[in-house]
PDB file of N, CA and C in Angstrom:
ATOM      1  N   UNK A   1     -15.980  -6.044   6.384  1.00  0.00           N
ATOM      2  CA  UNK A   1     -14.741  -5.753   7.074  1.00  0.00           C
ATOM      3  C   UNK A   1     -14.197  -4.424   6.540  1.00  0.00           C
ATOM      4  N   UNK A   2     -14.025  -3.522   7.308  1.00  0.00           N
ATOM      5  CA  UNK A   2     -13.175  -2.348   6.880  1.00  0.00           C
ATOM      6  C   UNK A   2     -11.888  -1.950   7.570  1.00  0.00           C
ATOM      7  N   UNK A   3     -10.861  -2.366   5.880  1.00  0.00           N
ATOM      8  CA  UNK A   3      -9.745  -2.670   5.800  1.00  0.00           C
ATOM      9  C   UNK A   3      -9.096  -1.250   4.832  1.00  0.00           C
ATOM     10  N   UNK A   4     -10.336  -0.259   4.898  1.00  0.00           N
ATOM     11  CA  UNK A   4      -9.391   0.859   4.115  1.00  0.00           C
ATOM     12  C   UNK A   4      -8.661   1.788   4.995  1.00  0.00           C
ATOM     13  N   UNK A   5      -7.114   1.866   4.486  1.00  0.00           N
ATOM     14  CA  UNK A   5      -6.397   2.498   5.152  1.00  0.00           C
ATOM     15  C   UNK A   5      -4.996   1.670   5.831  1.00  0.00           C
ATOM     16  N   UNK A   6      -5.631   0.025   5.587  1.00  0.00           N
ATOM     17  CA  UNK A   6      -4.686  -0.667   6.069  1.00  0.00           C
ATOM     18  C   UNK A   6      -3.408  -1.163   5.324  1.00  0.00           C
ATOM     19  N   UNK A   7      -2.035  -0.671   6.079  1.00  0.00           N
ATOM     20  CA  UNK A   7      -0.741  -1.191   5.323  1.00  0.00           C
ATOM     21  C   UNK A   7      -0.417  -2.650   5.558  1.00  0.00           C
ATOM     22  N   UNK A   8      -0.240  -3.229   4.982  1.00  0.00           N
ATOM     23  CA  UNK A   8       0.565  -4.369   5.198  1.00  0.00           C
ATOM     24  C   UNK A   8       1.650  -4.778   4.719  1.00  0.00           C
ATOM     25  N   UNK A   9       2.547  -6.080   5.123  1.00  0.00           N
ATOM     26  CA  UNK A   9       3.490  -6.374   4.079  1.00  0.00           C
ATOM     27  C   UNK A   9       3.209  -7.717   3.641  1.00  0.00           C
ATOM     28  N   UNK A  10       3.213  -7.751   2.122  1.00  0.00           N
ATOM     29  CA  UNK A  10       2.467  -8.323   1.845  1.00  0.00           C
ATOM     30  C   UNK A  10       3.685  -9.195   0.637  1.00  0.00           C
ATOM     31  N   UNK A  11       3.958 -10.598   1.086  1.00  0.00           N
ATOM     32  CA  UNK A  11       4.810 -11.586   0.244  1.00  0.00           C
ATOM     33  C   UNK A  11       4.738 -11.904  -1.115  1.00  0.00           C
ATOM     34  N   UNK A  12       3.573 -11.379  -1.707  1.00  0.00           N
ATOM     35  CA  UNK A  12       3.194 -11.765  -3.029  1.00  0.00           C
ATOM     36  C   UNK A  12       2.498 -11.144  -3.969  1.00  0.00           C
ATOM     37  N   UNK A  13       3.321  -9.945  -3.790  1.00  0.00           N
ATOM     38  CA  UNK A  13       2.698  -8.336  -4.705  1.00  0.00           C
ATOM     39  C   UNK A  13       3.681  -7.713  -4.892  1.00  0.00           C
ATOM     40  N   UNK A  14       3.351  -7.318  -6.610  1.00  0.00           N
ATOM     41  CA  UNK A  14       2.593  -7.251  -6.917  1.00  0.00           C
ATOM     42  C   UNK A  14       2.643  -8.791  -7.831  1.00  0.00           C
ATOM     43  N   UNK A  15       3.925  -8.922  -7.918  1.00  0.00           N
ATOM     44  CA  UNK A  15       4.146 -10.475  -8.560  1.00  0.00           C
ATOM     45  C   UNK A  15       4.051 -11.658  -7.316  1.00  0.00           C
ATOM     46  N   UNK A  16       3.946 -12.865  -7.683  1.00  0.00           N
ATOM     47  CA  UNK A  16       3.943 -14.187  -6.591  1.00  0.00           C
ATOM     48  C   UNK A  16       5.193 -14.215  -5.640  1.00  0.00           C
ATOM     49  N   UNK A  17       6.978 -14.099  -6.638  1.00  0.00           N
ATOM     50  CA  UNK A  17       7.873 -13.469  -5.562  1.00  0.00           C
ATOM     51  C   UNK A  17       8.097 -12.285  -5.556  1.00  0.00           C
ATOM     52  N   UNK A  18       7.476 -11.440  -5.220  1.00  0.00           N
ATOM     53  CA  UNK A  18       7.752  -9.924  -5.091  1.00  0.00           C
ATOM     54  C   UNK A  18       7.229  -9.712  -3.448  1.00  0.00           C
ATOM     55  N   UNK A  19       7.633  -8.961  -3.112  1.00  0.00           N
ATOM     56  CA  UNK A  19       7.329  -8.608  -1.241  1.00  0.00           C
ATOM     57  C   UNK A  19       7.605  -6.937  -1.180  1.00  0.00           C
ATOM     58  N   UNK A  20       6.235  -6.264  -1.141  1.00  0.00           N
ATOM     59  CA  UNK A  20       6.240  -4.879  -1.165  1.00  0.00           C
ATOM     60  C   UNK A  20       5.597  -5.006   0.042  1.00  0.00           C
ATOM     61  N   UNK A  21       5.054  -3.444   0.895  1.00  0.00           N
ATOM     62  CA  UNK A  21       4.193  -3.119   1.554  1.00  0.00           C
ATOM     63  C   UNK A  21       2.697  -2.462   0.645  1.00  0.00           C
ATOM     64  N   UNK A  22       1.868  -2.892   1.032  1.00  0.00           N
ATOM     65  CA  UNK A  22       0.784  -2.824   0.202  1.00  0.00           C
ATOM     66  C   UNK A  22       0.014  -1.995   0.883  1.00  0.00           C
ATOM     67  N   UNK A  23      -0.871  -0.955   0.132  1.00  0.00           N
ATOM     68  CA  UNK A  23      -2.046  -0.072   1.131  1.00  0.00           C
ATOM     69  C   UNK A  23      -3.136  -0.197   0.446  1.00  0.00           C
ATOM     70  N   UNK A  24      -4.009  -0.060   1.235  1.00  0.00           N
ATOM     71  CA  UNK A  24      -5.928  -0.475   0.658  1.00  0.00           C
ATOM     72  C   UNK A  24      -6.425   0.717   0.968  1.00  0.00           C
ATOM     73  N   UNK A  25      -6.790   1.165  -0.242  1.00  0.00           N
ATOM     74  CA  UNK A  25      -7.354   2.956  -0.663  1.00  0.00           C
ATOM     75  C   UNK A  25      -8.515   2.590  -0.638  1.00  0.00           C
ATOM     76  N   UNK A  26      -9.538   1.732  -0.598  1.00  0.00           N
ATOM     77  CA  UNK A  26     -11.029   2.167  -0.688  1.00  0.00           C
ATOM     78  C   UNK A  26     -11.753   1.406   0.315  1.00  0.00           C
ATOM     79  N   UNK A  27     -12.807   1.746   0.041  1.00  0.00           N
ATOM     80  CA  UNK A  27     -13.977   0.812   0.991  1.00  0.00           C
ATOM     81  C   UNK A  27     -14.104   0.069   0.243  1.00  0.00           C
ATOM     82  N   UNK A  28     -14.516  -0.974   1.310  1.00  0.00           N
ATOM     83  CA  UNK A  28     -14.950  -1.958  -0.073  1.00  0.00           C
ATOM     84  C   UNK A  28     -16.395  -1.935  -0.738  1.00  0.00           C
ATOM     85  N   UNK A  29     -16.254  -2.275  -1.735  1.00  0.00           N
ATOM     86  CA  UNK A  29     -16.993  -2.178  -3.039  1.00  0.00           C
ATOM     87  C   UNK A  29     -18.251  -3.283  -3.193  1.00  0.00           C
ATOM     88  N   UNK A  30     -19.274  -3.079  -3.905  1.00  0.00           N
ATOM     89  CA  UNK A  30     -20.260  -3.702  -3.600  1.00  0.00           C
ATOM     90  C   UNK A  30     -19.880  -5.204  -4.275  1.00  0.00           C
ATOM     91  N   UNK A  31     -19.084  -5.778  -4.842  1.00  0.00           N
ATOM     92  CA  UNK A  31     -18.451  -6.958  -5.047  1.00  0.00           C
ATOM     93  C   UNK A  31     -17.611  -7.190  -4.112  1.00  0.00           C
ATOM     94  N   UNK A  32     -17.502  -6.750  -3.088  1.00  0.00           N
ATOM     95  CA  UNK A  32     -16.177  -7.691  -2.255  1.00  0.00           C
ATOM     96  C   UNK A  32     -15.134  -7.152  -2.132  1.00  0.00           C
ATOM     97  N   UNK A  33     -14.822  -6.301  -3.333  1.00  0.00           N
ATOM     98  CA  UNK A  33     -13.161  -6.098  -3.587  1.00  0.00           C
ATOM     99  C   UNK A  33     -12.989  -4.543  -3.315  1.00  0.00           C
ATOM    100  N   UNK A  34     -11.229  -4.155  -3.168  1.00  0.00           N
ATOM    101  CA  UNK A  34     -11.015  -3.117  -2.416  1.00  0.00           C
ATOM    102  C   UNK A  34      -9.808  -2.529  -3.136  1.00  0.00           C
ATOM    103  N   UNK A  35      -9.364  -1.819  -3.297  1.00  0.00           N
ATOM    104  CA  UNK A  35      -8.177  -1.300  -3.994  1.00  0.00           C
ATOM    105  C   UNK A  35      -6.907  -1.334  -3.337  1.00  0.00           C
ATOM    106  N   UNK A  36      -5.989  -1.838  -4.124  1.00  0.00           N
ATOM    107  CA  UNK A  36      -4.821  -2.313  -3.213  1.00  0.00           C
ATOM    108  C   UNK A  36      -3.701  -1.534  -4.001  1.00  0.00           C
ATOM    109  N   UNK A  37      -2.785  -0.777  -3.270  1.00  0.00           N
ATOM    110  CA  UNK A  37      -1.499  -0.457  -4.275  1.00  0.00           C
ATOM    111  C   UNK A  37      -0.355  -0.668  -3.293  1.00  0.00           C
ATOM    112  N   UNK A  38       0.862  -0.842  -4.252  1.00  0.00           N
ATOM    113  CA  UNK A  38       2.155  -0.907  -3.625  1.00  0.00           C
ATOM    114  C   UNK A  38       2.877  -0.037  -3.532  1.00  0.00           C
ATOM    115  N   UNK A  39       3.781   0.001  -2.408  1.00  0.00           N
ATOM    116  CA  UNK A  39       4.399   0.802  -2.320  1.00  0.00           C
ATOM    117  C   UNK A  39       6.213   0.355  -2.624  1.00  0.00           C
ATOM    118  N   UNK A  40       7.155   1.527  -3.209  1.00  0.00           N
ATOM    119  CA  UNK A  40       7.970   1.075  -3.663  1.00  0.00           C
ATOM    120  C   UNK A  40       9.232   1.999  -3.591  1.00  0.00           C
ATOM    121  N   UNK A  41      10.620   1.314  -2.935  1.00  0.00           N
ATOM    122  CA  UNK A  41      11.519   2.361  -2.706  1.00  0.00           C
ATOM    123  C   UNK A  41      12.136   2.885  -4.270  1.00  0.00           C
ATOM    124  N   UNK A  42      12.249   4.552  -4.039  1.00  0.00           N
ATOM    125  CA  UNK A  42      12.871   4.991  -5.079  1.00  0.00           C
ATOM    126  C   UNK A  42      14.469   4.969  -5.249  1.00  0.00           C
ATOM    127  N   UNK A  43      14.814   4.080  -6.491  1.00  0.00           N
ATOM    128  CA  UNK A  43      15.830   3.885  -6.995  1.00  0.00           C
ATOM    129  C   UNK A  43      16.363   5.005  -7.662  1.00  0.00           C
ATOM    130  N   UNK A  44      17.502   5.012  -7.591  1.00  0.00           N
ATOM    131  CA  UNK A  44      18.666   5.933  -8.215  1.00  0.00           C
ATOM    132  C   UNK A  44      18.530   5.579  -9.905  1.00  0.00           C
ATOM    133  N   UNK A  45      18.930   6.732 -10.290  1.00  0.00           N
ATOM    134  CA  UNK A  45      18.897   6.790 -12.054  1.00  0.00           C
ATOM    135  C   UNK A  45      17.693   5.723 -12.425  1.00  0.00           C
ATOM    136  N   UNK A  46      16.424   5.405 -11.929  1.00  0.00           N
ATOM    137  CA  UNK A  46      15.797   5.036 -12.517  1.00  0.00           C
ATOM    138  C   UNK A  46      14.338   5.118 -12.222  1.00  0.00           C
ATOM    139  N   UNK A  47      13.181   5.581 -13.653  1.00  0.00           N
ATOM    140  CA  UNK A  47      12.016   6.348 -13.535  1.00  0.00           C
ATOM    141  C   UNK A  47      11.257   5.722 -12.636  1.00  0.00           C
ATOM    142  N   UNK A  48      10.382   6.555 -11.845  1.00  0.00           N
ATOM    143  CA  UNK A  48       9.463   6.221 -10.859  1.00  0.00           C
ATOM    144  C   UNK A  48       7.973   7.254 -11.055  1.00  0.00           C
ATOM    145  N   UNK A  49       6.704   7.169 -10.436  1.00  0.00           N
ATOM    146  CA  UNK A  49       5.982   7.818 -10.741  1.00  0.00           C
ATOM    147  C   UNK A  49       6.359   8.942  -9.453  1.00  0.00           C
ATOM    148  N   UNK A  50       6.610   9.896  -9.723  1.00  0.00           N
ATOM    149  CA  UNK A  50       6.622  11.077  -8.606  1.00  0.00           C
ATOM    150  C   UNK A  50       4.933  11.639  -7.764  1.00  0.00           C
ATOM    151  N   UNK A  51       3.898  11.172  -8.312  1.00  0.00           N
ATOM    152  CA  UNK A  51       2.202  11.886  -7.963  1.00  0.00           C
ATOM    153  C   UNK A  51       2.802  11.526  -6.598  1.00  0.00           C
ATOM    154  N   UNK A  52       3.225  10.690  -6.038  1.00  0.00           N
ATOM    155  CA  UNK A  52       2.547  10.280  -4.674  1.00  0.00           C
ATOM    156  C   UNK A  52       4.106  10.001  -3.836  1.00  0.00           C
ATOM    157  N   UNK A  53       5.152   9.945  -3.012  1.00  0.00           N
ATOM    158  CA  UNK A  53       6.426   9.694  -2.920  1.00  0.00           C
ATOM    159  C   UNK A  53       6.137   9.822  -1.205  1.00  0.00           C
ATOM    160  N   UNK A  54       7.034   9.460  -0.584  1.00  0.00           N
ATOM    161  CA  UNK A  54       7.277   9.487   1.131  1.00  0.00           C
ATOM    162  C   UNK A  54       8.595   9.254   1.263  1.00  0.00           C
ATOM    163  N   UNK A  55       9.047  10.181   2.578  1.00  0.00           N
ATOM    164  CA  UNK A  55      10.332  10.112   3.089  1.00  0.00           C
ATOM    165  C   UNK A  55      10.013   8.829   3.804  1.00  0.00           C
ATOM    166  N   UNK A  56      11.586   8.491   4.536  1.00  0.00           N
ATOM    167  CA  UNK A  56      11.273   7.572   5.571  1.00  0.00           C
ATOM    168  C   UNK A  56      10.810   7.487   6.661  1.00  0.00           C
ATOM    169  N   UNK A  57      10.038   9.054   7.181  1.00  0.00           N
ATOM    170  CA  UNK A  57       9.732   8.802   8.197  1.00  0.00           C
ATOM    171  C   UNK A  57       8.250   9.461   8.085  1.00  0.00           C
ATOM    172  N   UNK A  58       7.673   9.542   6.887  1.00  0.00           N
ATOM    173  CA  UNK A  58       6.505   9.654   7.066  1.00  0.00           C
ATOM    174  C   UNK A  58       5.257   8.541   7.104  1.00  0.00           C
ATOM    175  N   UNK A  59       5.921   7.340   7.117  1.00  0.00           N
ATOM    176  CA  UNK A  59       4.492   6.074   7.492  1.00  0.00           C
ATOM    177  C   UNK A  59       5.257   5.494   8.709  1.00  0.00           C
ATOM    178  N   UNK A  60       4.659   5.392   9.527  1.00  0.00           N
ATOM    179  CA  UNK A  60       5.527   4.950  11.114  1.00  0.00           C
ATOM    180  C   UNK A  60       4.426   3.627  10.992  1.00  0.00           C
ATOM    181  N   UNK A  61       4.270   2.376  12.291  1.00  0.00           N
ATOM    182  CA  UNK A  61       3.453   1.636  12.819  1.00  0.00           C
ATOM    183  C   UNK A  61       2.963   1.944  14.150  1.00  0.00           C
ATOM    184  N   UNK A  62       2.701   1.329  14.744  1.00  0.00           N
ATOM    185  CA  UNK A  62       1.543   1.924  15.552  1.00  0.00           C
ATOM    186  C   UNK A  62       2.423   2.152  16.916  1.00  0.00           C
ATOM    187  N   UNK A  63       3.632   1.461  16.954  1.00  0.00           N
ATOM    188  CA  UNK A  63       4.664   2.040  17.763  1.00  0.00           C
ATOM    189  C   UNK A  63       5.433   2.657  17.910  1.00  0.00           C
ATOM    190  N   UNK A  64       4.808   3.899  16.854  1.00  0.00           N
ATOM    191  CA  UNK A  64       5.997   4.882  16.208  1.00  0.00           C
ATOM    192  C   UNK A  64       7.269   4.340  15.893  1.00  0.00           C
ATOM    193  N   UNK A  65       7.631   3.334  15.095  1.00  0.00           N
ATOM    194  CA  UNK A  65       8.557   3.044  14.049  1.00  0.00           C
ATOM    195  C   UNK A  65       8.535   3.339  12.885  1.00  0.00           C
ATOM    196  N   UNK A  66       9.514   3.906  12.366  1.00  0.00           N
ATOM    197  CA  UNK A  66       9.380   4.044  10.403  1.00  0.00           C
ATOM    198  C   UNK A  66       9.292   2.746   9.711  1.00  0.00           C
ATOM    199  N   UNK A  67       8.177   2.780   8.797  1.00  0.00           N
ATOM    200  CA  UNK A  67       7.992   1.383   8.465  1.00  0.00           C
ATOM    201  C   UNK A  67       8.786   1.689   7.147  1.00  0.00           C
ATOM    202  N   UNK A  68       9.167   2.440   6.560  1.00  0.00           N
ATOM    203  CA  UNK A  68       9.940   2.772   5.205  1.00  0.00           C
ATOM    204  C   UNK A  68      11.569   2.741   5.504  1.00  0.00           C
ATOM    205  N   UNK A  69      12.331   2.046   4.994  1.00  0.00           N
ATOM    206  CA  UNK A  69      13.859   2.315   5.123  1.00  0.00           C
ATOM    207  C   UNK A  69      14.466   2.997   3.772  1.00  0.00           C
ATOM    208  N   UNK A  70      13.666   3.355   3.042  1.00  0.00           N
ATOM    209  CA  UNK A  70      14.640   4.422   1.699  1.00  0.00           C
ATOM    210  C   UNK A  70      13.363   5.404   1.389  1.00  0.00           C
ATOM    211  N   UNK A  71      13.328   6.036   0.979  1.00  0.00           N
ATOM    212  CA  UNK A  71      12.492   7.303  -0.121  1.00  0.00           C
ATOM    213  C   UNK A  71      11.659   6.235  -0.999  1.00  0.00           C
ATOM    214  N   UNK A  72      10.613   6.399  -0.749  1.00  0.00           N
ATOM    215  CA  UNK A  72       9.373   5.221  -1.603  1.00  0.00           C
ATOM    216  C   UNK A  72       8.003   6.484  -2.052  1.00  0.00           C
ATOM    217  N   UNK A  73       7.771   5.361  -3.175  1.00  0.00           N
ATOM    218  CA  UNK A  73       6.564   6.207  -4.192  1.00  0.00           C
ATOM    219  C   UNK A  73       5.684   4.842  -3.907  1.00  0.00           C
ATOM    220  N   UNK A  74       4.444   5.832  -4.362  1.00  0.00           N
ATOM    221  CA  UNK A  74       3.465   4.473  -4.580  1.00  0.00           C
ATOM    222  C   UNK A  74       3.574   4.032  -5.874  1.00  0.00           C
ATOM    223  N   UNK A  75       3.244   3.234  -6.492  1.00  0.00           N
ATOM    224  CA  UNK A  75       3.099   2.218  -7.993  1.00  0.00           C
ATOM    225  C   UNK A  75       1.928   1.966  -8.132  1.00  0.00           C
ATOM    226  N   UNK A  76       1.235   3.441  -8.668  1.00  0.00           N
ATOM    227  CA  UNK A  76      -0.064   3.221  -8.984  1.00  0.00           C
ATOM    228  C   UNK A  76      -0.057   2.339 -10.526  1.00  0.00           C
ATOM    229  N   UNK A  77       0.346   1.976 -11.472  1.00  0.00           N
ATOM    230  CA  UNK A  77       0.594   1.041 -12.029  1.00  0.00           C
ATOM    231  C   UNK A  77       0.266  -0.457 -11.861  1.00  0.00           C
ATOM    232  N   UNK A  78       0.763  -0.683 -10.730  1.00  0.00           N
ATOM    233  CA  UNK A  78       0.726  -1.688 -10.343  1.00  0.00           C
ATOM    234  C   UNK A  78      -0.892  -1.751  -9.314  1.00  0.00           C
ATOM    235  N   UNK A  79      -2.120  -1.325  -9.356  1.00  0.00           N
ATOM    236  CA  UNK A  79      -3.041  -1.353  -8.485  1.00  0.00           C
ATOM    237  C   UNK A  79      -3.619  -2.844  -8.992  1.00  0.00           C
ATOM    238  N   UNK A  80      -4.157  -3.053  -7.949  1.00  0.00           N
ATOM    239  CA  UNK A  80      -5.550  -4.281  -8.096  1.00  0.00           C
ATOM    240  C   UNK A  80      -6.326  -4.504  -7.245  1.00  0.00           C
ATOM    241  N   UNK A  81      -7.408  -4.789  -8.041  1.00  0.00           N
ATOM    242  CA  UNK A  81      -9.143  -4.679  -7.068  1.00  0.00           C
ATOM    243  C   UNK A  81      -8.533  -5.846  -6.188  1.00  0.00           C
ATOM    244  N   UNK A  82      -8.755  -6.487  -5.245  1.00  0.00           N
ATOM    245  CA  UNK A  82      -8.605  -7.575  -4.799  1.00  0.00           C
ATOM    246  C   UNK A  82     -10.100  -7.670  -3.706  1.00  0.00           C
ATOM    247  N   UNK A  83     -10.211  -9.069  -3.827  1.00  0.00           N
ATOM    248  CA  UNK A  83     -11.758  -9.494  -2.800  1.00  0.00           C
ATOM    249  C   UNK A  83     -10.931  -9.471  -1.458  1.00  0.00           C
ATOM    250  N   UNK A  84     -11.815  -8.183  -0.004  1.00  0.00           N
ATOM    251  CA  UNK A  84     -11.563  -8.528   0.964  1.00  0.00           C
ATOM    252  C   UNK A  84     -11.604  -9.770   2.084  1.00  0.00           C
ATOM    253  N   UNK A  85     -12.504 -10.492   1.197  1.00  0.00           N
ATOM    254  CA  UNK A  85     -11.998 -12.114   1.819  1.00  0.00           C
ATOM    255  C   UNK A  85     -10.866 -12.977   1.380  1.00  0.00           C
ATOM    256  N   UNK A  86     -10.147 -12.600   0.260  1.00  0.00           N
ATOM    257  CA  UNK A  86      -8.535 -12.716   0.174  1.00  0.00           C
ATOM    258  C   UNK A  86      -7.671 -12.171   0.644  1.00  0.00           C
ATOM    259  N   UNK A  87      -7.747 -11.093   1.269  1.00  0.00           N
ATOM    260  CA  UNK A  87      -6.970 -10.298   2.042  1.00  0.00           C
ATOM    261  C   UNK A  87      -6.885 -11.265   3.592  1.00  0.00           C
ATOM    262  N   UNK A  88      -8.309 -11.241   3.761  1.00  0.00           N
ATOM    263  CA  UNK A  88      -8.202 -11.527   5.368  1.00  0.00           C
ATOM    264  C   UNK A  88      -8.011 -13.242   5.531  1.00  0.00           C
ATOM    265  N   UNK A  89      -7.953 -14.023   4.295  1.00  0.00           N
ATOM    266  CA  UNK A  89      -7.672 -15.606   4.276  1.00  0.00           C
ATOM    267  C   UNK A  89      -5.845 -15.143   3.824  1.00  0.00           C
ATOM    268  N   UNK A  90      -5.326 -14.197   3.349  1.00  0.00           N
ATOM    269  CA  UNK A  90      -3.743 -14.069   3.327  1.00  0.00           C
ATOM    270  C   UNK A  90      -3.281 -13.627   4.454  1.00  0.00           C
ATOM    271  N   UNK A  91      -4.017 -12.942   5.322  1.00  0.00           N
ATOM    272  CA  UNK A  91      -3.514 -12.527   6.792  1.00  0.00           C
ATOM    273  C   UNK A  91      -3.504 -13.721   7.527  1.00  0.00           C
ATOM    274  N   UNK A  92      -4.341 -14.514   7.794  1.00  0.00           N
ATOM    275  CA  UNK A  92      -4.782 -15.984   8.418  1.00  0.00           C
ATOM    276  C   UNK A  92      -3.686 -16.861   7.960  1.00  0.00           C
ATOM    277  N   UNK A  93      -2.934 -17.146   6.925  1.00  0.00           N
ATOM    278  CA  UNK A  93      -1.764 -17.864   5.790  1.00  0.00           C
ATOM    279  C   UNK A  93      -0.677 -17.422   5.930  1.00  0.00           C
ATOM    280  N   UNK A  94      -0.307 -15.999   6.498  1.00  0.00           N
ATOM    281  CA  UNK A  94       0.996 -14.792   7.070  1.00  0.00           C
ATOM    282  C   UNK A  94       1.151 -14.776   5.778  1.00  0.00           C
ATOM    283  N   UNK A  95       0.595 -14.326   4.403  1.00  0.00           N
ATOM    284  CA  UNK A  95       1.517 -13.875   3.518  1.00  0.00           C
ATOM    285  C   UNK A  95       1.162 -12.385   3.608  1.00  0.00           C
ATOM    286  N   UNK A  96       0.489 -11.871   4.199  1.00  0.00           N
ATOM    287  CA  UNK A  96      -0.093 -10.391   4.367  1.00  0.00           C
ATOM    288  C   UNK A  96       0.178  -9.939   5.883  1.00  0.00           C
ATOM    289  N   UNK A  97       0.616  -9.409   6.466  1.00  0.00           N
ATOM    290  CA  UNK A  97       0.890  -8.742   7.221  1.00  0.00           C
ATOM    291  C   UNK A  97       0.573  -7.710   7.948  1.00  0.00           C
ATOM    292  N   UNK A  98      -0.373  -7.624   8.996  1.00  0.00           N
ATOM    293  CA  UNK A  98      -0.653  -6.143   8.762  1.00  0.00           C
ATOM    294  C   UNK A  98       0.357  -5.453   9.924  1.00  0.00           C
ATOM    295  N   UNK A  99       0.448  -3.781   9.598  1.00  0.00           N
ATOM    296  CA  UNK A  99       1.608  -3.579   9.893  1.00  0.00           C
ATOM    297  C   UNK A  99       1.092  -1.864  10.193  1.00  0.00           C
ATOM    298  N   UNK A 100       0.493  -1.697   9.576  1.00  0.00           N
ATOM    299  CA  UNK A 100      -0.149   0.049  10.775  1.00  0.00           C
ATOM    300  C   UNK A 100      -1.664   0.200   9.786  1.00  0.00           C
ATOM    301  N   UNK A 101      -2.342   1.226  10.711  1.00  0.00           N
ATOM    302  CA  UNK A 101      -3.327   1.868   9.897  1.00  0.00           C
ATOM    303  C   UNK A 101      -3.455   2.808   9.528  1.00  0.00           C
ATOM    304  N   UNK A 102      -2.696   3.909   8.217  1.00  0.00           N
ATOM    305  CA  UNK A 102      -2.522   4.773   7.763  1.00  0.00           C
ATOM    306  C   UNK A 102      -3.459   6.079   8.339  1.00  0.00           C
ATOM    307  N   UNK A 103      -2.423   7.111   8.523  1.00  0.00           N
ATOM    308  CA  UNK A 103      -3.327   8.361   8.856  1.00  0.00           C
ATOM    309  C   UNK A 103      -4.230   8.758   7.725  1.00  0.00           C
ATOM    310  N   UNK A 104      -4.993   9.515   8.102  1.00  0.00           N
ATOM    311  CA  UNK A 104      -6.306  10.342   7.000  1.00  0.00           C
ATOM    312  C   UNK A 104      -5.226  11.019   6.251  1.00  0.00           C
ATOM    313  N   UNK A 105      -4.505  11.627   6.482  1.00  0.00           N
ATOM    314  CA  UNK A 105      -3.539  12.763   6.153  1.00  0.00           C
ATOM    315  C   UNK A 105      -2.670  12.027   4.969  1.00  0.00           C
ATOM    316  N   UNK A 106      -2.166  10.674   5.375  1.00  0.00           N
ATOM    317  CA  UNK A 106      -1.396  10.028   4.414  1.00  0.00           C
ATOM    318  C   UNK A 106      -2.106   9.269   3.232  1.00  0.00           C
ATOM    319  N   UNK A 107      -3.692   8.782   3.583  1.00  0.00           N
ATOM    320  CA  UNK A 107      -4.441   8.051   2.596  1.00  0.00           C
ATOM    321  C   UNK A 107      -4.762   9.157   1.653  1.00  0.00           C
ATOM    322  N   UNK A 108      -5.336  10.305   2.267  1.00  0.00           N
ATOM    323  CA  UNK A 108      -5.666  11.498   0.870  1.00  0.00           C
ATOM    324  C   UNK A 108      -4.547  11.939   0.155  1.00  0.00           C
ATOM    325  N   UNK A 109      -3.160  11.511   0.646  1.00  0.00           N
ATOM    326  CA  UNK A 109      -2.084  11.977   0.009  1.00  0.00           C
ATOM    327  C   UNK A 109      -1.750  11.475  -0.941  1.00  0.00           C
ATOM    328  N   UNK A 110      -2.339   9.620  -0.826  1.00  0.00           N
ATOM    329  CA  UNK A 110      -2.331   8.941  -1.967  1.00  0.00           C
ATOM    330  C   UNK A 110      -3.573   8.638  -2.750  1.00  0.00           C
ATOM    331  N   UNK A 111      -4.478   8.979  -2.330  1.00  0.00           N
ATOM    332  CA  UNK A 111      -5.605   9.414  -2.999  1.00  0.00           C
ATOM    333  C   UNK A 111      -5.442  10.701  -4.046  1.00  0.00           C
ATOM    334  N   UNK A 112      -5.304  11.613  -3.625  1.00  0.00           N
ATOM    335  CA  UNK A 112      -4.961  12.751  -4.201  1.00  0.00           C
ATOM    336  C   UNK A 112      -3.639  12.403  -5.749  1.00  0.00           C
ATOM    337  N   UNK A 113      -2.208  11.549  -5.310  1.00  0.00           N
ATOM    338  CA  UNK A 113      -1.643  11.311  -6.233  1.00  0.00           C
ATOM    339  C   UNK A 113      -2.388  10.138  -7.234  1.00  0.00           C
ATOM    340  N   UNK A 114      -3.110   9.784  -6.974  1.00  0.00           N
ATOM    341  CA  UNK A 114      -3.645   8.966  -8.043  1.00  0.00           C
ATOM    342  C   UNK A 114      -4.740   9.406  -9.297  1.00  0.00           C
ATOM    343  N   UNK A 115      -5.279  10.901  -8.811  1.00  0.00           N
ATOM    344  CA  UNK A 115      -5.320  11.759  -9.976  1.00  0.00           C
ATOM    345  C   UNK A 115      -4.748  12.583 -10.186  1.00  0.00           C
ATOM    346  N   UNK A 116      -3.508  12.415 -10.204  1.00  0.00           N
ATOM    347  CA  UNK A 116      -2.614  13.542 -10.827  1.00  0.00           C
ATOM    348  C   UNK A 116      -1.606  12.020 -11.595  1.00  0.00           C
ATOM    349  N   UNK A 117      -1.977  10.950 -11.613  1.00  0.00           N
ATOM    350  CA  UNK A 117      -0.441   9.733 -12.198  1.00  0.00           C
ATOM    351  C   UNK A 117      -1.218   9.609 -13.590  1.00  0.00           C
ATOM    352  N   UNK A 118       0.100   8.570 -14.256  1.00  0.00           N
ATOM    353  CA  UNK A 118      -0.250   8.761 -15.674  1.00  0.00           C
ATOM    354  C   UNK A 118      -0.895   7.268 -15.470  1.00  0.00           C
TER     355      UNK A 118
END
């Protein structure tokens, strides 16, 4: 299944109650699993990783809606391999969501910030 590139919102990331929008940066991998990071609105007076950041209107869905409502970074910090047959048994369960399929333009953007983060 190729699921790189796909956003979702996803009920149980990066913690069990936590509810971010999540993006899948790779192909998948000869084990199954695929790289997953969150995405996360930037808070006032408090540190965030700057490599990788989006206004609100740079990730839309496929009906040209802004899927972002504040200034969000990714949380490369927070990444995990995850098996693409957990992904697609959490889509089947609605705790995953899918919700657009990221432009080329926006995946190398977070590709790109993930060698430049600490």
């Amino acid at each position: 299944m190729n699921v790189k590139g796909f956003c979702l919102w996803a009920f149980d990331f990066p913690q069990p109650k936590d509810s971010h929008y999540i993006v899948i940066t790779s192909d998948e991998m000869p084990d199954g699993k695929v790289l997953v990071l969150p995405i996360s609105s930037i808070k006032p007076n408090k540190y965030h990783d700057s490599s990788c950041e989006f206004e609100i209107d740079d990730i839309k869905d496929e009906n040209g809606r802004n899927l972002l409502s504040k200034p969000s970074y990714i949380r490369y910090n927070e990444a995990r391999e995850i098996s693409s047959s957990i992904i697609l048994s959490k889509q089947i369960k609605n705790i995953y969501r899918y919700k657009c399929k990221l432009s080329e333009e926006i995946l190398r953007k977070i590709q790109d910030g993930a060698r430049t983060s600490e």
